[in-house]
Protein backbone atom coordinates (compact mmCIF):
# COMPACT_ATOMS: atom_id res chain seq x y z
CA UNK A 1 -44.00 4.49 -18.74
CA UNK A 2 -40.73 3.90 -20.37
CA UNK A 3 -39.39 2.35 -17.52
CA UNK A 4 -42.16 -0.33 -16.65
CA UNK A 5 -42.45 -1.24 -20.80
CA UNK A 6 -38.45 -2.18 -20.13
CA UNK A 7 -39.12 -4.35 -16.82
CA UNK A 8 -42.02 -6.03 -18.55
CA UNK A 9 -40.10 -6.97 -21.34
CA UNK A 10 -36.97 -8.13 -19.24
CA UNK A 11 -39.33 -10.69 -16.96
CA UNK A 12 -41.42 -12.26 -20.22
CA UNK A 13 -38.11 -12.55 -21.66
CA UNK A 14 -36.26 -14.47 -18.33
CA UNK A 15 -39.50 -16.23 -18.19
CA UNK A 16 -39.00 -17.40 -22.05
CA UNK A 17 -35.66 -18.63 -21.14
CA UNK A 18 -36.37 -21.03 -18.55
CA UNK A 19 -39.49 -22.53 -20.06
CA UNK A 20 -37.19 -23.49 -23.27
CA UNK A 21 -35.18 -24.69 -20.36
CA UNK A 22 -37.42 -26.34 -18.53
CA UNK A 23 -38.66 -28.32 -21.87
CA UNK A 24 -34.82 -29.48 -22.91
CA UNK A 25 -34.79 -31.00 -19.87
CA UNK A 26 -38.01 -33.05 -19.39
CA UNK A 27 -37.79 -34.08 -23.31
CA UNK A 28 -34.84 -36.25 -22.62
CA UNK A 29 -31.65 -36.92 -25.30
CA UNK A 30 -31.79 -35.26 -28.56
CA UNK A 31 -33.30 -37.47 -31.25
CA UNK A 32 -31.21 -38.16 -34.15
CA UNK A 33 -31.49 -36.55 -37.50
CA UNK A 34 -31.79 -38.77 -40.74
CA UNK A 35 -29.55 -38.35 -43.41
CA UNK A 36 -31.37 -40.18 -46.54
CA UNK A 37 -31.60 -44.25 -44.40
CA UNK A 38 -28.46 -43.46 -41.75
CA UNK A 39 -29.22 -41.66 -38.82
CA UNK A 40 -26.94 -38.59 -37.52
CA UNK A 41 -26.76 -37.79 -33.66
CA UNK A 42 -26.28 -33.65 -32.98
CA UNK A 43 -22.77 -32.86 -32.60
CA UNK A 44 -21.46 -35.68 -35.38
CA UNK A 45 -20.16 -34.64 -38.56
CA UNK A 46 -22.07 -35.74 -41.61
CA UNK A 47 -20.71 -38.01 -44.28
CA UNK A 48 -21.05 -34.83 -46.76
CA UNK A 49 -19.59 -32.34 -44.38
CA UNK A 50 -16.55 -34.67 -44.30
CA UNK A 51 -16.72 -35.02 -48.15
CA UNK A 52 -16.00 -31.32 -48.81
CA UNK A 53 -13.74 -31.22 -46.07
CA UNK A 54 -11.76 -33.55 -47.66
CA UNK A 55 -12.36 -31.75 -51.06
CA UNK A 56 -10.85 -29.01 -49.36
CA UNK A 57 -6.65 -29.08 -49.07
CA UNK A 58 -5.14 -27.76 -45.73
CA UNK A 59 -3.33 -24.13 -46.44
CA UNK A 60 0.01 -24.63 -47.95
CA UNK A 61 -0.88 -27.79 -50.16
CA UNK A 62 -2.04 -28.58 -53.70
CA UNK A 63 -4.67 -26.17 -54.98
CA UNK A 64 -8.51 -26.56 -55.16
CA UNK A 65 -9.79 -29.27 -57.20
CA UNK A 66 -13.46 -28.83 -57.77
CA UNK A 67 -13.54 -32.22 -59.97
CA UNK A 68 -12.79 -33.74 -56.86
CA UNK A 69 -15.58 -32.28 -54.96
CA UNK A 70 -18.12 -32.76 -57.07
CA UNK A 71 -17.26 -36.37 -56.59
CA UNK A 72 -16.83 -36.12 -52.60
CA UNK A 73 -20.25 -34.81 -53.01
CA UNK A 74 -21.71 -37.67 -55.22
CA UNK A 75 -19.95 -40.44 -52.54
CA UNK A 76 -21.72 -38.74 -49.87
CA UNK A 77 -25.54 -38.89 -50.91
CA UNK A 78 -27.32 -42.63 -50.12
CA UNK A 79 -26.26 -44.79 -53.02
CA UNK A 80 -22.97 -43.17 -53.85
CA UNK A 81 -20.60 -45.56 -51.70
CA UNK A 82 -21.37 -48.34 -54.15
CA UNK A 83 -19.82 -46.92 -57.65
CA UNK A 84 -15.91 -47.20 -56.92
CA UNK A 85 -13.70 -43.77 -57.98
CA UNK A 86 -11.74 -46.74 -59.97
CA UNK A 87 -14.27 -48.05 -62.23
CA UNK A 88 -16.42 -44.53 -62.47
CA UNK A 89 -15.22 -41.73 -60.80
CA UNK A 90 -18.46 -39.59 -62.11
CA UNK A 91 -20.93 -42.28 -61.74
CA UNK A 92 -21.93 -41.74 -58.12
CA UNK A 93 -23.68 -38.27 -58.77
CA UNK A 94 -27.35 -38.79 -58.70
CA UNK A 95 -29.64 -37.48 -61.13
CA UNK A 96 -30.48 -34.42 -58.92
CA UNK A 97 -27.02 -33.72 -58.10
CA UNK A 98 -26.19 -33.86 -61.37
CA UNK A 99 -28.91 -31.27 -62.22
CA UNK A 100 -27.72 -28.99 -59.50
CA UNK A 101 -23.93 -29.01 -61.16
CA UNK A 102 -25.64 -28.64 -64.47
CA UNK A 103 -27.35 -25.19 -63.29
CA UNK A 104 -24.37 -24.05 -61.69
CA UNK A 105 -22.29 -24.61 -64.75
CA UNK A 106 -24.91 -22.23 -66.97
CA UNK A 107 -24.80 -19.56 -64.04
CA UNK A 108 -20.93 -19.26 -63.73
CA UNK A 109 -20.28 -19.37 -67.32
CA UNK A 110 -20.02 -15.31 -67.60
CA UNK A 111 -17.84 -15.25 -64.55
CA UNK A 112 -15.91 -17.93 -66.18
CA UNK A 113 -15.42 -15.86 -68.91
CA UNK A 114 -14.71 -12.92 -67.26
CA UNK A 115 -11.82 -14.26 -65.44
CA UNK A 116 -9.56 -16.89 -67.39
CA UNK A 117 -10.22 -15.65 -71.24
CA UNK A 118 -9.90 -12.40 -74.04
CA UNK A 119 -13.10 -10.95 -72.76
CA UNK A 120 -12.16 -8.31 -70.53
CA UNK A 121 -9.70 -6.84 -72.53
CA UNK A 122 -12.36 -6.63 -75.97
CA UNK A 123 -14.82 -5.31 -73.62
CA UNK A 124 -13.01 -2.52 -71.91
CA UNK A 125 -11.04 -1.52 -74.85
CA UNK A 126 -14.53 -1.51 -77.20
CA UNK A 127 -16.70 0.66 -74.23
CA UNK A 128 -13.14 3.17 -74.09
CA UNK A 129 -14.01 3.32 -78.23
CA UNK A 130 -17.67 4.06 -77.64
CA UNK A 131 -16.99 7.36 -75.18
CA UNK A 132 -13.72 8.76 -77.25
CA UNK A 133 -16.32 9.09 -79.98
CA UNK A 134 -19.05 10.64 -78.01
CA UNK A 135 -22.07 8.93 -79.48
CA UNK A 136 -24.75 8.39 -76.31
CA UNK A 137 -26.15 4.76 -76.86
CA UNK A 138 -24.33 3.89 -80.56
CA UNK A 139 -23.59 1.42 -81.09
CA UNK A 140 -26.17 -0.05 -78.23
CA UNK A 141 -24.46 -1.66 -75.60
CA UNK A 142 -26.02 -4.98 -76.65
CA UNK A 143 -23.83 -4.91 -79.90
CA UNK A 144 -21.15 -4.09 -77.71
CA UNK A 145 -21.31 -7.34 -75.62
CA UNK A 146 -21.98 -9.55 -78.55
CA UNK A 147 -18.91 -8.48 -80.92
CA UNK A 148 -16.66 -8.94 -77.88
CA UNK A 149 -18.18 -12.27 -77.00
CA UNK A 150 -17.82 -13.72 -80.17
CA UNK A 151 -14.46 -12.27 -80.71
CA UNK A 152 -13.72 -14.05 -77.48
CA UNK A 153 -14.77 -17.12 -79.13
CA UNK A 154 -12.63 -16.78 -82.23
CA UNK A 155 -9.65 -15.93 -80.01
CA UNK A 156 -10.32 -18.77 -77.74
CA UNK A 157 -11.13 -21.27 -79.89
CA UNK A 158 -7.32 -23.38 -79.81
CA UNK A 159 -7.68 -23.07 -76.56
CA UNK A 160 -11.16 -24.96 -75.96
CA UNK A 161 -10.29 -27.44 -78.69
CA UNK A 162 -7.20 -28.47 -76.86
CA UNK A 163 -9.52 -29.23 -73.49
CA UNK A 164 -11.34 -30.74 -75.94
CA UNK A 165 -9.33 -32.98 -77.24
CA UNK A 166 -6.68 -33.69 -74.27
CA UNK A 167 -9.87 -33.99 -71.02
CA UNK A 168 -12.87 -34.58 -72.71
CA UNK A 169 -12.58 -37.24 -75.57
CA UNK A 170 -9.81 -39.12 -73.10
CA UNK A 171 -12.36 -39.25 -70.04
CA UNK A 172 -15.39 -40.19 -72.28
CA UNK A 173 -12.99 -43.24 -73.59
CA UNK A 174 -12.90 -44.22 -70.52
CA UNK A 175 -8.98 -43.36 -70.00
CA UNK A 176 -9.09 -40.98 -67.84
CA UNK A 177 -10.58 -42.61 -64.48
CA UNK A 178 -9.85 -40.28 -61.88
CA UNK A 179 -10.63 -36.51 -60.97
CA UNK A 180 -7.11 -35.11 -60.30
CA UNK A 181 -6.16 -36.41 -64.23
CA UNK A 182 -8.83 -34.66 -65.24
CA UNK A 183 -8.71 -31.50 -63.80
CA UNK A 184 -5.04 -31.18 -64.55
CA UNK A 185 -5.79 -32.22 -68.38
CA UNK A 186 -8.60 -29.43 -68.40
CA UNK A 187 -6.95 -26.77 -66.41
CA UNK A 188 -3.45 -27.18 -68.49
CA UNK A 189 -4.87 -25.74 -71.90
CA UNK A 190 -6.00 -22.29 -70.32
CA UNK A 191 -3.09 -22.19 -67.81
CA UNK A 192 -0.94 -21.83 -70.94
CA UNK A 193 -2.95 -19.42 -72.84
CA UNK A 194 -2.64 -17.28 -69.57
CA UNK A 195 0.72 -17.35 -68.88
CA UNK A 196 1.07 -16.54 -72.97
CA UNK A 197 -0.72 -13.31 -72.55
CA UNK A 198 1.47 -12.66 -69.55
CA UNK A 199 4.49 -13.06 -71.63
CA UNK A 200 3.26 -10.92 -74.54
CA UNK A 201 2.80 -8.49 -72.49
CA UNK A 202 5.07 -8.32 -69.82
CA UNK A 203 3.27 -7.70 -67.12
CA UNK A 204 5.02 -10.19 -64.88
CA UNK A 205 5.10 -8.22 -62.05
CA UNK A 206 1.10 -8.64 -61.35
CA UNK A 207 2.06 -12.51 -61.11
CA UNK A 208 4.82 -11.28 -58.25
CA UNK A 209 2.64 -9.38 -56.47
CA UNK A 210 -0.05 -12.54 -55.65
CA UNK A 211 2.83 -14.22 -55.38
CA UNK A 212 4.28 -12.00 -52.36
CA UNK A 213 0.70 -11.63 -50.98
CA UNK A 214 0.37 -15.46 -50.87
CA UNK A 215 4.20 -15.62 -49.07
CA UNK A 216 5.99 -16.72 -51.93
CA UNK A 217 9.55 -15.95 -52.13
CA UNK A 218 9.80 -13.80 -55.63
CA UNK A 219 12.84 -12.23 -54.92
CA UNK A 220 14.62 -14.64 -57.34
CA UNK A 221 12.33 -14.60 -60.46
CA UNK A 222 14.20 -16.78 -62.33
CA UNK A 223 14.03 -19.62 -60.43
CA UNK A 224 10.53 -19.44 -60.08
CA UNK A 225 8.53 -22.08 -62.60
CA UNK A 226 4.88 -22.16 -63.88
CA UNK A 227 4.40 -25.42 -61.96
CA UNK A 228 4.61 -23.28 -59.09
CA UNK A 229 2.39 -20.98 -59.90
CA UNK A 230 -1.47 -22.38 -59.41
CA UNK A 231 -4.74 -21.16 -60.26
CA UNK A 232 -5.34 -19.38 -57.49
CA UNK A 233 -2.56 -16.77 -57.94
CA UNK A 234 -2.46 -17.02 -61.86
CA UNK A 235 -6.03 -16.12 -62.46
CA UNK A 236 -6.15 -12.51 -60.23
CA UNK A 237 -2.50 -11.72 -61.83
CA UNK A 238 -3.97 -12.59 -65.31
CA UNK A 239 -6.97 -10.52 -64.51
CA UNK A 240 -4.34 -7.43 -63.75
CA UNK A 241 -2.52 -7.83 -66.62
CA UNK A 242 -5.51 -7.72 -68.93
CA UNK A 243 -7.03 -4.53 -67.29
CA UNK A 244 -3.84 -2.74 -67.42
CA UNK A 245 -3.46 -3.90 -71.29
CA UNK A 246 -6.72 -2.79 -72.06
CA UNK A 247 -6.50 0.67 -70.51
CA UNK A 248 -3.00 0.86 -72.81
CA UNK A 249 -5.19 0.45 -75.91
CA UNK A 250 -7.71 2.53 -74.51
CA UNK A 251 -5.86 5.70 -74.27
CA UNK A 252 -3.68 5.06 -77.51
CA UNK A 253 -7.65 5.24 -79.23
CA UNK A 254 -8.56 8.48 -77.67
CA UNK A 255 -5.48 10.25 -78.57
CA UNK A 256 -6.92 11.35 -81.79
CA UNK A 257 -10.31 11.93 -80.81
CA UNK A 258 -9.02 13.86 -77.69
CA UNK A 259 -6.92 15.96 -80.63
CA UNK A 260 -10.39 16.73 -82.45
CA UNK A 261 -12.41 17.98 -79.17
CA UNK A 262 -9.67 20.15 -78.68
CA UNK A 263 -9.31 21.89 -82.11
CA UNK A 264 -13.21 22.28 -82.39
CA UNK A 265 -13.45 23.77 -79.11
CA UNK A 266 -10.17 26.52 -79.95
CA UNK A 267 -12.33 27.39 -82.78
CA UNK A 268 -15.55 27.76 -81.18
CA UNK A 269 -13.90 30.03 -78.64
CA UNK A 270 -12.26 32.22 -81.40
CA UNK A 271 -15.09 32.22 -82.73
CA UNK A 272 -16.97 33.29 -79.57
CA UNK A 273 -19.14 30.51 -79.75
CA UNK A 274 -19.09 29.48 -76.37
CA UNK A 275 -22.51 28.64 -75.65
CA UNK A 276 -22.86 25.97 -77.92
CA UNK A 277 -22.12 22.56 -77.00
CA UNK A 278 -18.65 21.25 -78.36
CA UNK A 279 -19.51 17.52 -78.67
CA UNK A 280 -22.08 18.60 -80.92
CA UNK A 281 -19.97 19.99 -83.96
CA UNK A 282 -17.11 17.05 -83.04
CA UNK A 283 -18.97 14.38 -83.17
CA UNK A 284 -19.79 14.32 -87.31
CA UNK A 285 -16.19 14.67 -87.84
CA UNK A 286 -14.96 11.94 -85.71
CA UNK A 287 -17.20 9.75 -87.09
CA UNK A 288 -15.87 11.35 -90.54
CA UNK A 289 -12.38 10.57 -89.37
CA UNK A 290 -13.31 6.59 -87.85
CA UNK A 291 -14.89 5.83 -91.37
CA UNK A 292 -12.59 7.22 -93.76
CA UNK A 293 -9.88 5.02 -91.57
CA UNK A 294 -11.79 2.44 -91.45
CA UNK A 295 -12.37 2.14 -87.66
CA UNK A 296 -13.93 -1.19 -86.76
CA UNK A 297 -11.33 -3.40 -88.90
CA UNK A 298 -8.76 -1.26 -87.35
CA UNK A 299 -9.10 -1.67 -84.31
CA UNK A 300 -10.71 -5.63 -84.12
CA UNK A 301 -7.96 -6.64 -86.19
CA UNK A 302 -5.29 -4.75 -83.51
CA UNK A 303 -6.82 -6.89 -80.81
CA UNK A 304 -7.32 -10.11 -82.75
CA UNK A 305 -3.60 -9.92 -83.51
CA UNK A 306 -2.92 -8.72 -79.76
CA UNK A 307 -3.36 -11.82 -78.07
CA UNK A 308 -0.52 -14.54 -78.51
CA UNK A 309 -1.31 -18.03 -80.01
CA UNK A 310 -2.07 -20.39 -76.66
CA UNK A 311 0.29 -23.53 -77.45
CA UNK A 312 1.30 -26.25 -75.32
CA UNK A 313 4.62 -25.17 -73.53
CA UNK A 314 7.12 -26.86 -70.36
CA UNK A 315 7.22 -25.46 -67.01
C-alpha cells in the first residue's frame, strides 16, 4: 500500500510539472510589473533596489549611513526624482514613508538605548543590587527599569543637547543640506561620549579585539586614531566595556552582603539550626545594614559620578 501511495504521488506530481510548463509556454513573454506609473520587466532591477544598493558601501569603505538611505529610499518612490538632494535632501519622503521611519524610530528606541548610552551598566549593576540583598520581587522590577532609565537621561543629557544643538537646529536652518553632514554632526556627539567611557575605564582592549576581527592592524596602538575607528566596531567594543564595568561594580556590592550570608549561616550551624532557611534571618539585617548606610544614594551617586563628562575632543 505504501508503495503504490509513493508512485501515485510521484506521477500527479510529474504531471503538475509539465502542466505549469505547458502554460509558461502558450502564455507568451512575461508581462511587466508596475512600479507606482513605470513599468518593470522580470529580471530588471528596480529603481529602489538600486537605491539601497547604493545606500549600501562596498566592504572596505566608509561606514553605513542610514541618513542616506532613508533618502535613497524617498528618491525612489513616484514623485521623489523631482525634489533635488541640493535644495531638500529630506523633502522627497512621502507622507507614508515618512510614517514608516516614524514607527521605526519609536520601535528601535530601547535598542538604541541599549547599545550607544549609560543604560546597561545602571541596569545590570541595579538587578546585581536586587539579588545580593535577597528580597524576591523588591523593589519590583518596574522600579528597577525606570530609576535606570531616567538616570540614563540625567547622565546623557550633554550628550543629546550637543546633537541638539550641532545636527538638529543647523539642518532645520536650512544649513545643513545634505545627509552625510548630518549624520556625521549627529553621530559625533555620542562617538565621543563612547570613546570617554572607554578611556575612563580602560578597557581598550575590547576596541582591539573588533578591531582584529574586522582585519585591522592593532598591533601598533598608538598610531591608531578615533577617525579610524567607526560605528560599527565602536558600538560592540563599547557594549564590552560596559558589561565588564558593570559586573566590576556588581561584585564590589555583594562583597558585604556575601560577608552577612556567611556569618548567619556559621551561626545557624553552631547553633544546629540547619533546617531553617538562611536567607530568612539575613535578609532583615542586610536591609538593616543598606539603610543605616544609606544604600540607594550610595550607590546612584557611585554610578552618576562613574561615567566621564562626554565633551567634544580631536581624533
Amino acid at each position: 500500500m505504501r508503495l503504490a501511495a509513493l508512485t501515485i504521488l510521484c506521477v500527479v506530481g510529474l504531471a503538475s510539472m509539465i502542466t505549469t510548463q505547458a502554460l509558461a509556454q502558450a502564455a507568451g513573454p512575461p508581462m511587466p510589473e508596475y512600479r507606482g506609473n513605470t513599468p518593470v520587466m522580470p529580471g530588471q532591477q528596480p529603481a529602489l533596489d538600486r537605491s539601497i544598493a547604493e545606500a549600501f558601501p562596498a566592504p572596505g569603505t566608509t561606514s553605513f549611513n542610514p541618513v542616506s538611505l532613508l533618502e535613497a529610499a524617498g528618491r525612489s518612490l513616484p514623485g521623489g526624482q523631482s525634489a533635488t538632494p541640493s535644495d531638500a535632501p529630506m523633502a522627497a519622503l512621502s507622507t507614508p514613508v515618512t510614517i514608516l521611519i516614524l514607527l521605526t524610530v519609536i520601535s528601535l528606541a530601547p535598542a538604541i538605548v541599549l547599545m550607544t548610552t549609560c543604560f546597561p551598566r545602571i541596569l545590570i549593576v541595579l538587578g546585581l543590587l536586587k539579588q545580593a540583598i535577597g528580597a524576591q520581587g523588591v523593589p519590583p522590577p518596574q522600579v528597577i527599569t525606570a530609576l535606570a532609565l531616567f538616570m540614563t537621561f540625567l547622565v546623557m543629557a550633554p550628550t543629546y543637547d550637543r546633537i541638539y544643538k550641532e545636527a538638529v537646529v543647523p539642518f532645520n536652518r536650512g544649513e545643513i543640506r545634505d545627509a552625510e553632514t548630518l549624520w556625521a554632526k549627529a553621530r559625533q556627539p555620542v562617538r565621543d561620549f563612547m570613546f570617554d567611557q572607554l578611556e575612563a575605564t580602560g578597557n581598550w582592549n575590547s576596541l582591539y579585539t573588533v578591531l582584529e576581527y574586522r582585519g585591522i592592524d592593532t598591533s601598533d596602538p598608538e598610531k591608531l586614531t578615533r577617525a579610524d575607528v567607526d560605528m560599527v566596531s565602536l558600538v560592540p567594543a563599547f557594549m564590552l566595556s560596559e558589561l565588564k564595568t558593570a559586573f566590576l561594580l556588581g561584585f564590589r556590592i555583594y562583597l558585604p552582603f556575601l560577608v552577612i550570608d556567611m556569618v548567619i549561616s556559621s551561626l545557624l550551624i553552631s547553633m544546629s539550626m540547619m533546617m531553617l532557611p538562611p536567607v530568612l534571618i539575613s535578609l532583615p539585617f542586610k536591609l538593616l545594614l543598606f539603610v543605616m548606610v544609606d544604600g540607594w544614594q550610595l550607590v546612584v551617586g557611585g554610578l552618576l559620578r562613574g561615567f566621564a563628562t562626554a565633551s567634544p575632543l580631536t581624533s
